[in-house]
N, C-alpha and C. Protein backbone atom coordinates (compact mmCIF):
# COMPACT_ATOMS: atom_id res chain seq x y z
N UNK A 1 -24.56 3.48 133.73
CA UNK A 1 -23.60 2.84 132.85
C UNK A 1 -22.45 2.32 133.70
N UNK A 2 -22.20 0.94 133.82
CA UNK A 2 -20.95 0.21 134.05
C UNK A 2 -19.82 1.01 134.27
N UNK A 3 -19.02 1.06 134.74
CA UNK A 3 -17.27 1.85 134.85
C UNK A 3 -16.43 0.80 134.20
N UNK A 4 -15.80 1.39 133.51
CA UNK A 4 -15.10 0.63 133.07
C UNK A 4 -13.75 -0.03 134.11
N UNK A 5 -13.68 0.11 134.94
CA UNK A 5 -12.65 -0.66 136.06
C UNK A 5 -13.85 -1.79 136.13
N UNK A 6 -14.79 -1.45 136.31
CA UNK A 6 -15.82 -2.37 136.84
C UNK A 6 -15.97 -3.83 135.78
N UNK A 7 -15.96 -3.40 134.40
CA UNK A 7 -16.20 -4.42 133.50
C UNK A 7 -14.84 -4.77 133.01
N UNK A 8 -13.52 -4.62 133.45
CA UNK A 8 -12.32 -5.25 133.14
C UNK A 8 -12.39 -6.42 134.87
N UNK A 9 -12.49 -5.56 135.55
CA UNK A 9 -12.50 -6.53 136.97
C UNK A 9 -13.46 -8.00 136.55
N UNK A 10 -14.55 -7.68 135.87
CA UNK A 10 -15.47 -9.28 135.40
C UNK A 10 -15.03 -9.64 134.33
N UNK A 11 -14.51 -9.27 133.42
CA UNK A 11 -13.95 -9.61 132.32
C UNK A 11 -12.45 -10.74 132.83
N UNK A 12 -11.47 -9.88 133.68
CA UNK A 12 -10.85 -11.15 133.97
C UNK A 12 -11.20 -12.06 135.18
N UNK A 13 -12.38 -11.80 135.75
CA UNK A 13 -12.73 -13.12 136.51
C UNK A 13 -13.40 -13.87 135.31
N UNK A 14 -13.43 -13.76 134.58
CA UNK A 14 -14.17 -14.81 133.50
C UNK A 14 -12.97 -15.23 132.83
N UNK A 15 -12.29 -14.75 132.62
CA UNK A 15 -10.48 -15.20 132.08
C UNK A 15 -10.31 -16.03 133.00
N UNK A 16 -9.77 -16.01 134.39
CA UNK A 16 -9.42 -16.87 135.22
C UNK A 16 -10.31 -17.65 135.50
N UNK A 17 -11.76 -17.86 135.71
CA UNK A 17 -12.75 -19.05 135.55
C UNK A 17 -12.76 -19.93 134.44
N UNK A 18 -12.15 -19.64 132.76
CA UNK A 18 -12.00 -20.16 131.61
C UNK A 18 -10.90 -20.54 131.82
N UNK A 19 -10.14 -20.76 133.03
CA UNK A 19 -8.70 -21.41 132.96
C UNK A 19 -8.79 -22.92 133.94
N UNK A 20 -9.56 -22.52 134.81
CA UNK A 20 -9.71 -23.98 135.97
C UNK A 20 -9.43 -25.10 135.09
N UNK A 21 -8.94 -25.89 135.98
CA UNK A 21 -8.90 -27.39 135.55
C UNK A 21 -10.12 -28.38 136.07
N UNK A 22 -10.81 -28.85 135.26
CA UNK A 22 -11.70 -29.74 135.71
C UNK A 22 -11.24 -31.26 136.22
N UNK A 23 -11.96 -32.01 136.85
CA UNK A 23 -11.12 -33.48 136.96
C UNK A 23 -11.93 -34.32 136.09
N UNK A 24 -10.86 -35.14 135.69
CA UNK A 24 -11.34 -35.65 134.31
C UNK A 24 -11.92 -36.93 135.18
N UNK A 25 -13.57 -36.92 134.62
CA UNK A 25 -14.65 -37.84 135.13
C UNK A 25 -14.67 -38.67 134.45
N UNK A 26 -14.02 -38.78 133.24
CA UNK A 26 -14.27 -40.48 132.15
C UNK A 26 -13.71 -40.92 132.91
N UNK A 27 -12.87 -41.45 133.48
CA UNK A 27 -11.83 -41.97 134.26
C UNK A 27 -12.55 -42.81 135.25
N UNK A 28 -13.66 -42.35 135.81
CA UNK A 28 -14.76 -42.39 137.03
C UNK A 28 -15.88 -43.57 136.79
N UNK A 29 -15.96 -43.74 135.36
CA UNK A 29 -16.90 -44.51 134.98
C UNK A 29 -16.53 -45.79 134.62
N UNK A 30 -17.43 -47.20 134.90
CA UNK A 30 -17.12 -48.24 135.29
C UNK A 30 -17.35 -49.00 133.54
N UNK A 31 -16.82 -50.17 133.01
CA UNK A 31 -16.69 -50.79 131.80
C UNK A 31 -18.07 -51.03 131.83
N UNK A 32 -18.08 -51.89 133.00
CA UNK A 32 -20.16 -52.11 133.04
C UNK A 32 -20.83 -50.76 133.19
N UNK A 33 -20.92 -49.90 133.65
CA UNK A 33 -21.46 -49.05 133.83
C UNK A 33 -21.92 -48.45 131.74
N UNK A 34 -20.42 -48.35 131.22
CA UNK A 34 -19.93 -47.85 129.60
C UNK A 34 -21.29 -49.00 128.49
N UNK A 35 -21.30 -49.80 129.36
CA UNK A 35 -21.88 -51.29 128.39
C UNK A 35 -23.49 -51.28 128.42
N UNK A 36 -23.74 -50.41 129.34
CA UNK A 36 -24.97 -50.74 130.17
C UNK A 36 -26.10 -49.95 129.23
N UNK A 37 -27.34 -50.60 128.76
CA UNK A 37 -28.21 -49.47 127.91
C UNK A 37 -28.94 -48.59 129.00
N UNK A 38 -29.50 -47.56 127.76
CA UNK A 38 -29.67 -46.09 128.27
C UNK A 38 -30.88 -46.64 128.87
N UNK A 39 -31.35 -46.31 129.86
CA UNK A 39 -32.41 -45.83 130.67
C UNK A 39 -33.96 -46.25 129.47
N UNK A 40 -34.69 -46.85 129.81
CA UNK A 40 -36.28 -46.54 129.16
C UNK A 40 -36.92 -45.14 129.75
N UNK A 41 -37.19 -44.69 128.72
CA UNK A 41 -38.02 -43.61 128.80
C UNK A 41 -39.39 -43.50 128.80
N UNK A 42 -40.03 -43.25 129.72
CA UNK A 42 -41.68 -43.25 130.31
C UNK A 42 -42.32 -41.94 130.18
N UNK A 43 -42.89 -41.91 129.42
CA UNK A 43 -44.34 -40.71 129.76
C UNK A 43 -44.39 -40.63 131.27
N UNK A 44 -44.67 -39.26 131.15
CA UNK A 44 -44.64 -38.88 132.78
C UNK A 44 -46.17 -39.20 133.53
N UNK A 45 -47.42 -39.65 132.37
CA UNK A 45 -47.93 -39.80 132.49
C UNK A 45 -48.13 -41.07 133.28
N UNK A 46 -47.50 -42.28 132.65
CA UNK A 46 -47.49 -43.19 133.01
C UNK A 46 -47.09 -43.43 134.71
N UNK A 47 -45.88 -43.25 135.07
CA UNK A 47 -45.34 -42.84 136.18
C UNK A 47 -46.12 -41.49 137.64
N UNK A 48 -47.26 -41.32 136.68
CA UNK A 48 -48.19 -40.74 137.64
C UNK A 48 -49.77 -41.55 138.02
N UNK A 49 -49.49 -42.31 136.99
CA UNK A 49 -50.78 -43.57 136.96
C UNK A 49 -50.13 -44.76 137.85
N UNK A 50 -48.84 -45.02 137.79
CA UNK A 50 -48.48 -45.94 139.01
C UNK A 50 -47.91 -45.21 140.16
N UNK A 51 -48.69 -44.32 140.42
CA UNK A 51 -48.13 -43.69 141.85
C UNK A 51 -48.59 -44.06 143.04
N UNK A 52 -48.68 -44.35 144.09
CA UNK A 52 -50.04 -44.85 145.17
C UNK A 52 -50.50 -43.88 145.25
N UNK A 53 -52.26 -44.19 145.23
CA UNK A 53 -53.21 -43.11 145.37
C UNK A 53 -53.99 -43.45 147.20
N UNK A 54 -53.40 -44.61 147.74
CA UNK A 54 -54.49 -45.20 148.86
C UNK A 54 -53.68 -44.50 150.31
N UNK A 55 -53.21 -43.14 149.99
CA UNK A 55 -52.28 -42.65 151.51
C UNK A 55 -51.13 -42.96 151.75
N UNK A 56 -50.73 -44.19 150.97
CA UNK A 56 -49.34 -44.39 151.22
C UNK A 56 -48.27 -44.12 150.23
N UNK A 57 -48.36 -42.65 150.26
CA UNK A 57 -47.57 -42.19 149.68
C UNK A 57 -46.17 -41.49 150.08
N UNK A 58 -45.28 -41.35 150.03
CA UNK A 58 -43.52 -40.74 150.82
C UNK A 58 -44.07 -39.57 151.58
N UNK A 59 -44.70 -38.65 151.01
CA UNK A 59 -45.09 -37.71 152.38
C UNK A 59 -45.90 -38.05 153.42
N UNK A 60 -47.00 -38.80 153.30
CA UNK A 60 -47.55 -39.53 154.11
C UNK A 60 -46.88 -40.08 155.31
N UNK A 61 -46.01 -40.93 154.60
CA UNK A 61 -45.24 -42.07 155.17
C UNK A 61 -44.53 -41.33 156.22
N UNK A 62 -43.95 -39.94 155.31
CA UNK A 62 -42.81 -39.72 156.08
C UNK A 62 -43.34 -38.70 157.66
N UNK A 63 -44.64 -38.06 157.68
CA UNK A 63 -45.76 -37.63 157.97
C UNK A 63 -45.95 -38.89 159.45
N UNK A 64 -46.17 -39.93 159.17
CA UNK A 64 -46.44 -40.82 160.05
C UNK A 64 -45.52 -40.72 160.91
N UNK A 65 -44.31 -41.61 160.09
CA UNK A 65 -43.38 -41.77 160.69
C UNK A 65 -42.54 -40.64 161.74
N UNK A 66 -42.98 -39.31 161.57
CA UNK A 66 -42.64 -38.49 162.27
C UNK A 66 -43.76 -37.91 163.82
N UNK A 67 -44.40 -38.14 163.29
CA UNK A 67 -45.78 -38.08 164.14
C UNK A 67 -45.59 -39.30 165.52
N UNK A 68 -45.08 -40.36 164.89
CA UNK A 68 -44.62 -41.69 165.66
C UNK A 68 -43.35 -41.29 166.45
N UNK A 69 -42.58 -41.07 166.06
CA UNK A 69 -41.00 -40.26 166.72
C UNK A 69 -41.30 -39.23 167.77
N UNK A 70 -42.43 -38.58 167.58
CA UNK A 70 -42.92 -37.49 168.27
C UNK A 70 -43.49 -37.96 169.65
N UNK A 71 -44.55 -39.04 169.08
CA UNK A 71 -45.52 -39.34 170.22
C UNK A 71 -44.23 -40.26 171.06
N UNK A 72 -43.05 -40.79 170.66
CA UNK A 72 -42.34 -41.64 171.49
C UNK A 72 -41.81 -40.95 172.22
N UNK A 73 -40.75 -39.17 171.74
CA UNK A 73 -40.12 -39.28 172.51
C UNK A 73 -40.76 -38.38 173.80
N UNK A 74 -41.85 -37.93 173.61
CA UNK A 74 -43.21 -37.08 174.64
C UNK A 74 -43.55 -38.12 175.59
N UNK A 75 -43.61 -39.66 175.31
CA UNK A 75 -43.65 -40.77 176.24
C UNK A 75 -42.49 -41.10 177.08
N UNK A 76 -41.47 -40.56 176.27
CA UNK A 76 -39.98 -40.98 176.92
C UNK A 76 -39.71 -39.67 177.74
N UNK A 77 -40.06 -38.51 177.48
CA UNK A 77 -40.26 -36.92 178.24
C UNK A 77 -41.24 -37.44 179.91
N UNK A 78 -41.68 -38.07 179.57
CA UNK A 78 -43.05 -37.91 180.59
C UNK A 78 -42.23 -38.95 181.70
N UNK A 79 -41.62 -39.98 181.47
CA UNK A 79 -41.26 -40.85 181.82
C UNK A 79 -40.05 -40.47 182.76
N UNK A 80 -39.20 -39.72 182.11
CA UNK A 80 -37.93 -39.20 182.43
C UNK A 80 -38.69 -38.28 184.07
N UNK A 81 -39.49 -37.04 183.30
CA UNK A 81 -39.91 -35.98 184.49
C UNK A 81 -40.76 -36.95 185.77
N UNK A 82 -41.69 -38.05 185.51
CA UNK A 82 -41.65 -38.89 186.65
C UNK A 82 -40.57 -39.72 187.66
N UNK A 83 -39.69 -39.83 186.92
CA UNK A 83 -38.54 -40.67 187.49
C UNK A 83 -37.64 -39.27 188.41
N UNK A 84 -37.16 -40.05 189.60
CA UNK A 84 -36.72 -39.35 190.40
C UNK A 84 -35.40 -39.81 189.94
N UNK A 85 -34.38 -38.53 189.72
CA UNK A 85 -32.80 -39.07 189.31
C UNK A 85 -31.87 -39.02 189.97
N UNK A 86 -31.97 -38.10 191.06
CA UNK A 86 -31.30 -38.16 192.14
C UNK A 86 -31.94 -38.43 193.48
N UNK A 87 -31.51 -39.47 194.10
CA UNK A 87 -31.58 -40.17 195.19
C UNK A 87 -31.51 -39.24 196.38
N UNK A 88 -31.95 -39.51 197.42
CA UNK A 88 -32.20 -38.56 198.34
C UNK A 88 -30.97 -38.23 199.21
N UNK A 89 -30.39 -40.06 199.78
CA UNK A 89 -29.02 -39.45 199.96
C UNK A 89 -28.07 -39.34 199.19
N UNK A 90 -28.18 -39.34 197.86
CA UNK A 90 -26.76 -38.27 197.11
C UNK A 90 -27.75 -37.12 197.18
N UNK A 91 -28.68 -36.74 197.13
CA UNK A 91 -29.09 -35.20 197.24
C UNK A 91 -28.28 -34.26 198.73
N UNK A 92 -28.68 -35.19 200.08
CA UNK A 92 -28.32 -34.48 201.17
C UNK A 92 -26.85 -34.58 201.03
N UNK A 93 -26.15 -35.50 200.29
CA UNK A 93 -24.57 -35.09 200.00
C UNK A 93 -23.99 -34.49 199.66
N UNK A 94 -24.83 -34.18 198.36
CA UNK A 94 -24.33 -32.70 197.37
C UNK A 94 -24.77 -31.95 198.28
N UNK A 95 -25.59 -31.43 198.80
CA UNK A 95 -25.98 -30.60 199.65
C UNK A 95 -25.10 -30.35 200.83
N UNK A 96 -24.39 -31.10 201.80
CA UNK A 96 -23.98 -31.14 202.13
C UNK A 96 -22.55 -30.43 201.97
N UNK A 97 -21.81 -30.97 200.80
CA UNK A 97 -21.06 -30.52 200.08
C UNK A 97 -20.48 -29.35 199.26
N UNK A 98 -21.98 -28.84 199.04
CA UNK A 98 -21.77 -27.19 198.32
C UNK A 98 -22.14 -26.31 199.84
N UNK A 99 -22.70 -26.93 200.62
CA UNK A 99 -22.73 -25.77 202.24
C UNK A 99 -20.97 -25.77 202.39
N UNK A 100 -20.41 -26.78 202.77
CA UNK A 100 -18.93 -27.24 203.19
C UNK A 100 -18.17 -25.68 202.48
N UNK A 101 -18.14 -26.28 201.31
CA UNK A 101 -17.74 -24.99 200.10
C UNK A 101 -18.36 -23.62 200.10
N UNK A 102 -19.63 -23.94 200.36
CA UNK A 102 -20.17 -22.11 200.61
C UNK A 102 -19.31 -21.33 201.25
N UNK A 103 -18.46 -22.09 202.66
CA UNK A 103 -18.35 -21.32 203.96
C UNK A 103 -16.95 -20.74 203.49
């Protein structure tokens, strides 16, 4: 059974939640927007009969399209680890440089 400290403590968080001020959203809405008719309403049926059935569908798509991002940047990986990025003499420089500093 509840304590009663326990059910005055939720009792006035529900007092002070029944007090917030909301921001008034009519305010928000556009004359055209006020003018504009409601939405047609479709059987859900319908809207599942024009769905694409031939693979090209948003997961698919999005499926590809990620698969594609993948294989690019594994081409752009491969590319990078072939390429030599530091030059031989800035290598013996830095090298040079952190011995200087070792000592």
């Amino acid at each position: 059974m509840p304590r009663l400290g326990n059910v005055l403590a939720l009792l006035g968080a529900l007092a002070l939640a029944a007090c917030a001020d909301f921001p008034d959203l009519d305010g928000t809405i556009t004359g055209q927007v006020r003018r504009a008719p409601f939405p047609e309403l479709v059987p859900i049926e319908e809207i599942l009969a024009a769905a694409p059935r031939n693979g090209q569908g948003a997961a698919e798509a999005a499926a590809r399209s990620l698969a594609g991002r993948a294989a690019r940047l594994r081409a752009r990986q491969a590319t990078i680890a072939r390429t030599e990025i530091i030059d031989d003499r800035t290598r013996r420089r830095m090298s040079a440089a952190v011995a200087r500093h070792a000592k």
